[in-house]
N, C-alpha and C. Protein backbone atom coordinates (compact mmCIF):
# COMPACT_ATOMS: atom_id res chain seq x y z
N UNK A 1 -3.56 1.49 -13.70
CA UNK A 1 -2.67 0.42 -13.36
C UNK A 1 -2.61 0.25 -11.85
N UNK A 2 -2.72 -0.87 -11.75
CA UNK A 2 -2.46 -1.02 -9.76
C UNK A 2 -0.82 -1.34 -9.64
N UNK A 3 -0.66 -0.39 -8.37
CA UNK A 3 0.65 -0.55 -8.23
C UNK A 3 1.16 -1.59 -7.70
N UNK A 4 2.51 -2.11 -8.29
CA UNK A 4 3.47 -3.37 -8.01
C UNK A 4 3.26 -3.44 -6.76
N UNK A 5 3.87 -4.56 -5.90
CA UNK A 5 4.60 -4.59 -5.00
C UNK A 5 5.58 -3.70 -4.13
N UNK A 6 6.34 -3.46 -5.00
CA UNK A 6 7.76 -2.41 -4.53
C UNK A 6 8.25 -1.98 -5.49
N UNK A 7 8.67 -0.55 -5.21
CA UNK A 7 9.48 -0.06 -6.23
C UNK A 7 10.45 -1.86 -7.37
N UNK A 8 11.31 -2.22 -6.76
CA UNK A 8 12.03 -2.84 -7.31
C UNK A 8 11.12 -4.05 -8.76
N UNK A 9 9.93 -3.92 -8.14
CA UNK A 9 8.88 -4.77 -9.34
C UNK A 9 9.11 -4.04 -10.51
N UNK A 10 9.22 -2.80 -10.49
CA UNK A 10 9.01 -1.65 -11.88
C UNK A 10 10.37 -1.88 -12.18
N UNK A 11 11.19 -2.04 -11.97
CA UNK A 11 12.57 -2.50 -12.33
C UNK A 11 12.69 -3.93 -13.19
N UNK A 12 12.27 -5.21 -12.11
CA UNK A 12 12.07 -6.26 -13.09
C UNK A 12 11.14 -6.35 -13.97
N UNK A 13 10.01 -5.75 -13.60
CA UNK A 13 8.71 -6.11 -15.42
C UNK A 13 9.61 -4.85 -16.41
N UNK A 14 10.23 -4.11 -16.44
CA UNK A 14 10.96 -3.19 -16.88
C UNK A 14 9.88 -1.85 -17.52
N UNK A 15 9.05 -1.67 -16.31
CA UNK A 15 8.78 -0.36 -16.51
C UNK A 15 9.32 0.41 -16.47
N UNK A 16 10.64 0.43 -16.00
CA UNK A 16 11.52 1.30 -15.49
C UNK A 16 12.88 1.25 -15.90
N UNK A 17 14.03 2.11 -16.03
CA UNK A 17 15.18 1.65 -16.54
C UNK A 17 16.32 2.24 -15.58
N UNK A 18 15.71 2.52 -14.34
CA UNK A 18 16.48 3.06 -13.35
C UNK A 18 16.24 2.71 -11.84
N UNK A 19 16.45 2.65 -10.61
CA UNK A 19 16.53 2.69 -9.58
C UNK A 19 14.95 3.74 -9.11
N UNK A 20 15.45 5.06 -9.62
CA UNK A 20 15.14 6.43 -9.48
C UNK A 20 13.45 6.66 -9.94
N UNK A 21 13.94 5.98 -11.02
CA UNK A 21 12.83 5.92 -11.88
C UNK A 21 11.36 5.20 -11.67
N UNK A 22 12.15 3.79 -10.95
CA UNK A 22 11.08 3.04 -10.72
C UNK A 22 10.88 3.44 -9.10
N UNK A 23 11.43 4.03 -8.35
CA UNK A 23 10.67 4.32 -6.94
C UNK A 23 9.66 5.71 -7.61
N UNK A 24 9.89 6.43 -8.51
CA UNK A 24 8.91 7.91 -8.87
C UNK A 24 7.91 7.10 -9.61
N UNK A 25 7.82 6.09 -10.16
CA UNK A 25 6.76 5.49 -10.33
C UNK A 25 5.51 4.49 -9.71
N UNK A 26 6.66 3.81 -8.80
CA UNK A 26 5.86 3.38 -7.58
C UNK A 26 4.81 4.23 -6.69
N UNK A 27 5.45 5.10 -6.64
CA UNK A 27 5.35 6.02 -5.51
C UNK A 27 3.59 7.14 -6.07
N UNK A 28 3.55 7.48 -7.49
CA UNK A 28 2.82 8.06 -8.31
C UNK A 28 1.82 7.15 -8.08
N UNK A 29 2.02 5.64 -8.87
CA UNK A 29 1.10 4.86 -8.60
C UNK A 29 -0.13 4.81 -7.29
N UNK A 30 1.06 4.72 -5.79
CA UNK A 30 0.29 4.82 -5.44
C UNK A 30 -0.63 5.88 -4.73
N UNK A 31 -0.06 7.38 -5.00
CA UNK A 31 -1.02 8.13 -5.39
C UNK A 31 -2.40 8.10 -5.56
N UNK A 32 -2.14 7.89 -6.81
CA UNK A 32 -2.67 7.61 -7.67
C UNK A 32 -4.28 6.51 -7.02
N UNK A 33 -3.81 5.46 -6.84
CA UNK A 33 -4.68 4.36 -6.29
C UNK A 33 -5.33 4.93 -5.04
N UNK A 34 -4.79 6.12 -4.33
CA UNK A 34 -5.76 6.59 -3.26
C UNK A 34 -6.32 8.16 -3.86
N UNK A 35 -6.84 8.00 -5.36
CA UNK A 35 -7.19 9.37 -5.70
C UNK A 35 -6.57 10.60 -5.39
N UNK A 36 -5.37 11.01 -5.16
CA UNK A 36 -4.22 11.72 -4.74
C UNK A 36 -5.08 12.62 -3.87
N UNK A 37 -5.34 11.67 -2.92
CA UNK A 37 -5.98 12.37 -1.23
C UNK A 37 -5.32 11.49 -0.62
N UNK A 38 -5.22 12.26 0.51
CA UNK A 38 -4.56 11.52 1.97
C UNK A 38 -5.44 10.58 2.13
N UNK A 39 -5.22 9.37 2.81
CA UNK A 39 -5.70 8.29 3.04
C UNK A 39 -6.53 8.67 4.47
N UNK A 40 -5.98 9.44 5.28
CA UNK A 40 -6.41 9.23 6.85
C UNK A 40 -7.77 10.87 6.19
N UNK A 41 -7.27 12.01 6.50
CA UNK A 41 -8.03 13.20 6.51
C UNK A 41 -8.43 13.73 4.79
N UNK A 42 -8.24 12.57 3.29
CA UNK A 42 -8.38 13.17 2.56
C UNK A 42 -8.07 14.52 1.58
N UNK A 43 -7.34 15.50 2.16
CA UNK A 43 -6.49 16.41 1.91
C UNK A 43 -5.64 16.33 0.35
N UNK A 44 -5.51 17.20 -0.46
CA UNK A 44 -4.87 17.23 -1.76
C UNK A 44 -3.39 17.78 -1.75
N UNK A 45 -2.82 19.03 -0.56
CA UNK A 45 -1.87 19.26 -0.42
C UNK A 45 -1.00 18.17 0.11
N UNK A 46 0.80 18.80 -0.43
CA UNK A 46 1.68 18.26 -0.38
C UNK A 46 1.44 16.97 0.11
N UNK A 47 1.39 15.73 -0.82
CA UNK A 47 1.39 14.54 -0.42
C UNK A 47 2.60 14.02 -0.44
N UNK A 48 2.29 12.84 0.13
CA UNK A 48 4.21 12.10 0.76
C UNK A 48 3.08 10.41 1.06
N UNK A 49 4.00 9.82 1.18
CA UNK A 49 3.73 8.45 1.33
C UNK A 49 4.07 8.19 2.84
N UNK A 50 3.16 7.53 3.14
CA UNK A 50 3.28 7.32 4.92
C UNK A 50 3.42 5.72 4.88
N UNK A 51 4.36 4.57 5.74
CA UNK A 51 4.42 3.74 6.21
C UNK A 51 3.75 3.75 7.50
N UNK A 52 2.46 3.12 7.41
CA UNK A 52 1.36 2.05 7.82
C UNK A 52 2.76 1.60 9.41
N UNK A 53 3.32 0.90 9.13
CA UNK A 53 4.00 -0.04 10.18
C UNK A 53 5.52 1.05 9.72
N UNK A 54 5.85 2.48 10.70
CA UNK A 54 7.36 2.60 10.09
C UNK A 54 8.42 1.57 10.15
N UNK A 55 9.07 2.46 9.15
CA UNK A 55 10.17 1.28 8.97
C UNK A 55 11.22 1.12 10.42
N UNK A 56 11.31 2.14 11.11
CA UNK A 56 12.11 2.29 12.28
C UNK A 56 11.79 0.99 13.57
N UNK A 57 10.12 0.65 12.81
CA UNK A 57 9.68 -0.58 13.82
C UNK A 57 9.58 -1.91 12.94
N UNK A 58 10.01 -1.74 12.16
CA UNK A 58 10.12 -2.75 11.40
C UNK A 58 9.15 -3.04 9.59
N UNK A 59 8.51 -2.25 9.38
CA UNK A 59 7.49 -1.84 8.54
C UNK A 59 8.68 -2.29 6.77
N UNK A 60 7.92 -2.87 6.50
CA UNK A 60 9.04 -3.17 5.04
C UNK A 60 7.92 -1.68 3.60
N UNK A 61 9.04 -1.55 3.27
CA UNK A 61 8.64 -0.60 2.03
C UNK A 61 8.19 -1.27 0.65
N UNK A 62 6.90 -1.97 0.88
CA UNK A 62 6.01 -2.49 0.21
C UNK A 62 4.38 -1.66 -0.10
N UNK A 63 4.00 -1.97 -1.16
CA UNK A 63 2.85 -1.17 -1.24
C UNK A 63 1.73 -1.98 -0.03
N UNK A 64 1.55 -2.74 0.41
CA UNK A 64 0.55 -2.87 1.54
C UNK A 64 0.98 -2.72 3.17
N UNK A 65 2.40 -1.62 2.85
CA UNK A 65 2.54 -1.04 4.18
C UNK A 65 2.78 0.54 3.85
N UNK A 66 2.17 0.89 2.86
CA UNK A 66 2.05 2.57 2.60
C UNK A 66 0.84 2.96 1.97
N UNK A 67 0.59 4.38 2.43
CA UNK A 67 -0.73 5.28 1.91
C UNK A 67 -0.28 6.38 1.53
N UNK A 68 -0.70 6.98 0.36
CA UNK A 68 -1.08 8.50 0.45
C UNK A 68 -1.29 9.26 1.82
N UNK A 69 -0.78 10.28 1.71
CA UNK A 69 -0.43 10.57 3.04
C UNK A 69 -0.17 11.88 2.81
N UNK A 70 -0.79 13.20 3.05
CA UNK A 70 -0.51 14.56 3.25
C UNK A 70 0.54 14.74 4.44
N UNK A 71 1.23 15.54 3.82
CA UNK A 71 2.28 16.03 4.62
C UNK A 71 2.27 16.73 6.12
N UNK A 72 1.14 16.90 6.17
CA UNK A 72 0.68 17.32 7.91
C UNK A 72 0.19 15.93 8.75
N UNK A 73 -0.40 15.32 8.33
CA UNK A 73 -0.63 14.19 8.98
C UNK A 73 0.31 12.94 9.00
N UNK A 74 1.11 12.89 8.37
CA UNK A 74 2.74 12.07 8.19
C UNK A 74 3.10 12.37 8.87
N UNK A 75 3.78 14.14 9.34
CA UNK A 75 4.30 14.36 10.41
C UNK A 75 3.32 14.33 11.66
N UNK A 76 2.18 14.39 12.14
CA UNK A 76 1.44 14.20 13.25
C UNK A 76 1.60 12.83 13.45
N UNK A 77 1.41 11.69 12.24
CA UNK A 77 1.38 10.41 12.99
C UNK A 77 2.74 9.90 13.58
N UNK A 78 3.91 10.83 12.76
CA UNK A 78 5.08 9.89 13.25
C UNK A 78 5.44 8.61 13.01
N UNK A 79 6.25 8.33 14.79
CA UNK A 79 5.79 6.70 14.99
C UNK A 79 5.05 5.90 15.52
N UNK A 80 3.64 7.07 15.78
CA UNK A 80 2.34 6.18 16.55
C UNK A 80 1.82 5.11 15.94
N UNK A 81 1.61 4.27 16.51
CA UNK A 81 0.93 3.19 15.81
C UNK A 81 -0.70 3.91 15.04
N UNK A 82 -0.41 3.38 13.59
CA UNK A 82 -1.49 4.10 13.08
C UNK A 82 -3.00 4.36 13.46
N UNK A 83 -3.27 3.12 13.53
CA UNK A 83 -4.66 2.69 14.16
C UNK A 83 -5.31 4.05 15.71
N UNK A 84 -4.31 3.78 16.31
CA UNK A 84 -4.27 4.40 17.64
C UNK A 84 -4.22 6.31 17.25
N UNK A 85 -3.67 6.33 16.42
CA UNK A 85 -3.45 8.18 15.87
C UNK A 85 -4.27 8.27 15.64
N UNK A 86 -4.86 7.36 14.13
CA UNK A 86 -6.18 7.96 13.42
C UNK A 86 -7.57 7.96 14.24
N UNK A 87 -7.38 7.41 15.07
CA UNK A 87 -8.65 7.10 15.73
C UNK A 87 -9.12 8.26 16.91
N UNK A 88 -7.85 8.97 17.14
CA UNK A 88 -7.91 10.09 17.95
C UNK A 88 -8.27 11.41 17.49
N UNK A 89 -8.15 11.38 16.08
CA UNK A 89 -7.91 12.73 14.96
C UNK A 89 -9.26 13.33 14.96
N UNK A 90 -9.52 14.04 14.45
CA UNK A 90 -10.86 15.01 14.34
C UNK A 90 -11.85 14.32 13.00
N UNK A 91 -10.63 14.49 12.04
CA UNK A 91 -11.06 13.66 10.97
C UNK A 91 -11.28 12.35 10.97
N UNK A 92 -11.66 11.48 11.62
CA UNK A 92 -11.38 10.23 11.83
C UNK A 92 -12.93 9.58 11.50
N UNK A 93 -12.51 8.53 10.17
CA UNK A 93 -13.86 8.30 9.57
C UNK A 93 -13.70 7.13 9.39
N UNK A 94 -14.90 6.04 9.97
CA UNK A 94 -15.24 4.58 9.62
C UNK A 94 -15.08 4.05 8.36
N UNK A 95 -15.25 4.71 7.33
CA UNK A 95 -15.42 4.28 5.95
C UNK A 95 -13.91 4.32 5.46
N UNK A 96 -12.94 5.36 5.77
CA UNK A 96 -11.83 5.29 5.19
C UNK A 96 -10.93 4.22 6.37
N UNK A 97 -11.31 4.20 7.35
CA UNK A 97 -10.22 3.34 8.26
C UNK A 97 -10.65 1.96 7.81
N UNK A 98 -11.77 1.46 7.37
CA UNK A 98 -11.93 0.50 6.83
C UNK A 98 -11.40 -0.20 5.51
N UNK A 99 -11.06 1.03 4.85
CA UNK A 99 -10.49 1.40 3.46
C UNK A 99 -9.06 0.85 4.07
N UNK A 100 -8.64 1.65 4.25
CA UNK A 100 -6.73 1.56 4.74
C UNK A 100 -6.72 -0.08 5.10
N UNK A 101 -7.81 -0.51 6.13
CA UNK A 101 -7.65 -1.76 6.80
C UNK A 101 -7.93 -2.84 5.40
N UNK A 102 -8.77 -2.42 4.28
CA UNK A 102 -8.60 -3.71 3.28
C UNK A 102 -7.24 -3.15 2.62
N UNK A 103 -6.77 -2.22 2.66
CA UNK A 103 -5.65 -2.00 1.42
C UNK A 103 -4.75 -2.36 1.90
N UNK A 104 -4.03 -2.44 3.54
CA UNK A 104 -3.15 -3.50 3.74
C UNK A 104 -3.37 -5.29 4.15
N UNK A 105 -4.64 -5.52 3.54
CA UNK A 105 -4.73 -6.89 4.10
C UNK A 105 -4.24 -7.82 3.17
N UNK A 106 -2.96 -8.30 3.86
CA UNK A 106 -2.44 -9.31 2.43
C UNK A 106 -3.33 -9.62 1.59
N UNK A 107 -2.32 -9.77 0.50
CA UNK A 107 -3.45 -10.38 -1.20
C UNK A 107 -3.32 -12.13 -0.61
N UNK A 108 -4.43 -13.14 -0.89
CA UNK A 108 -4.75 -14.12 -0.80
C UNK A 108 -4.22 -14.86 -1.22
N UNK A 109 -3.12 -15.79 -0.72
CA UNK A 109 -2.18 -16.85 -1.73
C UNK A 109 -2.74 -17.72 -2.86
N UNK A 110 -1.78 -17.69 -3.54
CA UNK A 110 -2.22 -17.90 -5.14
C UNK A 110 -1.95 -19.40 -5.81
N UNK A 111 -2.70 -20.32 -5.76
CA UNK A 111 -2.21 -21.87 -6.17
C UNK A 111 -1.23 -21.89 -6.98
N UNK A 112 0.02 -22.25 -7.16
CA UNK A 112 0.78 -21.79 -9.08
C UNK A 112 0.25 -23.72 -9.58
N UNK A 113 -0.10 -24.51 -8.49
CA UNK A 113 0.13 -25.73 -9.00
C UNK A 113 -1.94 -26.25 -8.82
N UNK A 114 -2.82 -26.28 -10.08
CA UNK A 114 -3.55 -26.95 -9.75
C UNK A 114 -3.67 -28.32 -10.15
N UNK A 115 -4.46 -29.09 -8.79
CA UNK A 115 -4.73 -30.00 -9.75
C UNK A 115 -5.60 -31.11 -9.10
N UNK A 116 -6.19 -31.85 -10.51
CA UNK A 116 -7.16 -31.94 -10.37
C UNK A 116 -7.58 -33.63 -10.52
N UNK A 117 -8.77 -34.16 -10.14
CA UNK A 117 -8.59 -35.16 -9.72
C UNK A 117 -8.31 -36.15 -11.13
N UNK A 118 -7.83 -36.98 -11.34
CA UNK A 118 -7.86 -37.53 -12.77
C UNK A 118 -8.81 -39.02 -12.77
N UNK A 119 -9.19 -39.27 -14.02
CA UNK A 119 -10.33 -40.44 -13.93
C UNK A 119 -9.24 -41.48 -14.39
N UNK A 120 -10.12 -42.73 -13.56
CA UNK A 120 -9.44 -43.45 -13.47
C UNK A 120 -9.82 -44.98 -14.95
N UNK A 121 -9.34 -44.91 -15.92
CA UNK A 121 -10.06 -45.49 -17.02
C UNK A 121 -10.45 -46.94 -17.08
N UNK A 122 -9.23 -47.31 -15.77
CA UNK A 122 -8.86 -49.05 -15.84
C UNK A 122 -9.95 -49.94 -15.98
N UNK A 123 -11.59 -48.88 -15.33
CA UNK A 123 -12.56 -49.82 -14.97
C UNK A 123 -13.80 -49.62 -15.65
């Protein structure tokens, strides 16, 4: 399953029947969606979810402003701007920073209204 939006999505499609419930599912999800490795160094221990943009700078708690995120490198990045941390790190790999960079690139707005040209019979 790809994960919602935000916790609060698992609430309205009613995956969820709690508050609690639907952030431990969000949160698994997206795990989950980064193969439960850290996003930046890959790592399997203690994972935690890292905000991409923290929230302290304004970063909203949406899934295309969080990664999988091992618990040593969450606390190393802080509130550095991500880009600028990972790029300094030892581990620091083209293929996954490229990764992170499509997984927050907004999803592509979605027509709800098509339409299409209609023929004109009169003639």
């Amino acid at each position: 399953m790809v994960p919602l939006h935000s916790s609060k999505e698992y609430l309205f499609q009613l995956y969820a029947t709690n508050s609690g419930e639907a952030r431990r599912l969000w949160r698994k999800h997206i795990k989950e969606s980064w193969g439960n490795k850290c996003a930046y160094c890959e790592s399997e221990d203690r994972l935690t979810i890292d905000h991409i943009v923290p929230q302290s700078r304004g970063g909203e708690d949406t899934t295309k402003n969080v990664v999988c995120c091992c618990h040593l490198c969450n606390q190393s990045k802080g509130h550095t701007p991500w880009e600028e941390w990972y790029s300094s790190r030892e581990f620091f790999s083209m293929e996954r920073l490229e990764k992170i960079k499509n997984w927050i690139k907004p999803d592509p707005p979605i027509n709800l209204f098509s339409y299409y040209p209609r023929r004109n019979n009169a003639s």
